[in-house]
Protein backbone atom coordinates (compact mmCIF):
# COMPACT_ATOMS: atom_id res chain seq x y z
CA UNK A 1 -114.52 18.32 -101.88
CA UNK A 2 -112.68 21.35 -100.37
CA UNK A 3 -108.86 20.84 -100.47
CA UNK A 4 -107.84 22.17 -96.75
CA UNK A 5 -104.04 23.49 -95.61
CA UNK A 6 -102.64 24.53 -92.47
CA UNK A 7 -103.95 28.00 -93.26
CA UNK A 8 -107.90 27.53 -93.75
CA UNK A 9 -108.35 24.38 -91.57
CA UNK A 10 -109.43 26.45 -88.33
CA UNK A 11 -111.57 28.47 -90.75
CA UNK A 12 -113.69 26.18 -92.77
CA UNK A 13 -113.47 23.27 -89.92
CA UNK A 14 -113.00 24.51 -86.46
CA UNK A 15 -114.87 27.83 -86.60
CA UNK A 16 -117.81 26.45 -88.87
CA UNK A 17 -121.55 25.37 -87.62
CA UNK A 18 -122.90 22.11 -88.70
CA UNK A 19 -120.54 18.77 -89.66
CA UNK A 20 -118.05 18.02 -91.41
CA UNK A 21 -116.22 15.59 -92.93
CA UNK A 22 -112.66 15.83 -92.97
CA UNK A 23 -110.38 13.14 -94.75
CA UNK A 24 -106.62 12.51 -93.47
CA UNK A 25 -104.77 11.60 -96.25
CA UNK A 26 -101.28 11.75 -97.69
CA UNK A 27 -99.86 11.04 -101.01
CA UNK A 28 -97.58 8.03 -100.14
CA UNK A 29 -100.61 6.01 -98.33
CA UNK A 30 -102.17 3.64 -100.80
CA UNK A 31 -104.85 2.60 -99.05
CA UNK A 32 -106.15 6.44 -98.52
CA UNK A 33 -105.46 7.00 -102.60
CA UNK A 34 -107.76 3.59 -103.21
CA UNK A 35 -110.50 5.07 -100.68
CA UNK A 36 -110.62 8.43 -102.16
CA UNK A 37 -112.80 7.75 -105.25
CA UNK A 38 -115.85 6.59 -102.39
CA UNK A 39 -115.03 9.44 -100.26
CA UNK A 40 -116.21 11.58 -103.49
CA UNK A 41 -118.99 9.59 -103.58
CA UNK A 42 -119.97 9.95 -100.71
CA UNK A 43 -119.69 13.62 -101.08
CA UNK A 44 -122.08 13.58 -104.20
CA UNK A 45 -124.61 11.63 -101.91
CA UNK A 46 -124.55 13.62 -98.83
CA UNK A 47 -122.53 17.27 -99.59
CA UNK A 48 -126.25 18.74 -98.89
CA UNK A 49 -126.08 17.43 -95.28
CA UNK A 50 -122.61 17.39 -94.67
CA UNK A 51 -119.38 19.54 -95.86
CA UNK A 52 -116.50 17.22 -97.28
CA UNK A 53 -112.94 18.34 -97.05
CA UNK A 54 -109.83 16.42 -97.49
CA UNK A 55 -106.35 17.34 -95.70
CA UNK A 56 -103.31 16.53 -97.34
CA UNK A 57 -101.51 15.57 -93.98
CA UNK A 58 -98.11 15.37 -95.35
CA UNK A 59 -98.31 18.85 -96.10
CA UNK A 60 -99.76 19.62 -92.55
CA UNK A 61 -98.16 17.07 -90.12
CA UNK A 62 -98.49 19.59 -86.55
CA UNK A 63 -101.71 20.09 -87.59
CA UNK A 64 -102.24 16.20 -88.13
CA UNK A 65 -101.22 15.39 -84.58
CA UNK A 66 -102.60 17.99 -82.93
CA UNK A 67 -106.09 16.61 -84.07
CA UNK A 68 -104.78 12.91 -83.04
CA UNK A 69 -104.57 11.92 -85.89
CA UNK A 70 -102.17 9.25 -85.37
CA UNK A 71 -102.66 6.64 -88.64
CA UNK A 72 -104.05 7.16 -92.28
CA UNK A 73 -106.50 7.11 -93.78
CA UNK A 74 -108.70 8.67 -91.27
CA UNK A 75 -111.80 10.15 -92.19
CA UNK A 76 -113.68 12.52 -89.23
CA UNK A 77 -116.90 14.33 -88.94
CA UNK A 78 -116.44 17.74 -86.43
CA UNK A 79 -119.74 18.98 -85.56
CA UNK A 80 -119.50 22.53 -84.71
CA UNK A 81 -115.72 22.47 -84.07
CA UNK A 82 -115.51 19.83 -82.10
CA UNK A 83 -114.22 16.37 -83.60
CA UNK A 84 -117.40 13.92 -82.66
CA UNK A 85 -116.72 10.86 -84.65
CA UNK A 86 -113.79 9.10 -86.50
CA UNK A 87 -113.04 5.82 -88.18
CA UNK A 88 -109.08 5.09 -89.32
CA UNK A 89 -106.85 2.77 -90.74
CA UNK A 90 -108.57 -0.68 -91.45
CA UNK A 91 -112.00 0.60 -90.06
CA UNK A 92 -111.79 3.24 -92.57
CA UNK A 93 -113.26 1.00 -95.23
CA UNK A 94 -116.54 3.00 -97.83
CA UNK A 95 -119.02 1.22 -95.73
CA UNK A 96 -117.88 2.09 -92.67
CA UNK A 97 -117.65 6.13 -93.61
CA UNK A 98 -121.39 5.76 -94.43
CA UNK A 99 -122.73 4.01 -91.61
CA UNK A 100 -121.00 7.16 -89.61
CA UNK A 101 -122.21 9.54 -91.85
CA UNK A 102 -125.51 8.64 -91.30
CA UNK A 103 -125.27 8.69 -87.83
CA UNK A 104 -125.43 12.12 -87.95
CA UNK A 105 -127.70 13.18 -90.77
C-alpha cells in the first residue's frame, strides 16, 4: 500500500487514470488501526485491479476535509480523479470495502 502526504496526494490520486483506493486513517482511531490488517488484504487480492493507498489524516487534516472526509475510518475508491464511492465509520467494516471494491472491478 502506498503511504500518501499532503505532497503526492494530487499526484498519485487526483491526476491518476483508473481507481483507487484511498484509506482515511489516523493514528489515535482504533477502529481504523483494527481495519488496517483487511485493508492489506484486500490489497494482496485486488492491487492488480485497483491501486491501494492509505492517508495518514492527522498528518493531512485540510486535505482531509477538503475531500469530505468528515469521520474515520473512511476508505474511498476515486476513479480517474474523481471520488466515486465511499464507505465510513461503522459501514467501513472488511466486508463492506469488498462488496465496493467489486463494484468496480
Amino acid at each position: 500500500m502506498l503511504a500518501l502526504d499532503k505532497t503526492n496526494f494530487e499526484q498519485e490520486v487526483l491526476n491518476e487514470k483508473g481507481y483507487i483506493l484511498v484509506d482515511f486513517w489516523s493514528q489515535g482511531c482504533e477502529p481504523c488501526k483494527a481495519l488496517m490488517p483487511s485493508v492489506v488484504e484486500l490489497s494482496e487480492k485486488y492491487g492488480e485491479s485497483i491501486k491501494f493507498c492509505k492517508l495518514d489524516t492527522t498528518k493531512a487534516r485540510r486535505l482531509a476535509i477538503k475531500q469530505r472526509v468528515l469521520g474515520l475510518p473512511t476508505i474511498a475508491i476515486y476513479k480517474d480523479g474523481e471520488k466515486v464511492d465511499e464507505v465510513t465509520k461503522d459501514e467501513a467494516t472488511a466486508t463492506n470495502i469488498e462488496n465496493m471494491i467489486k463494484k468496480y472491478l
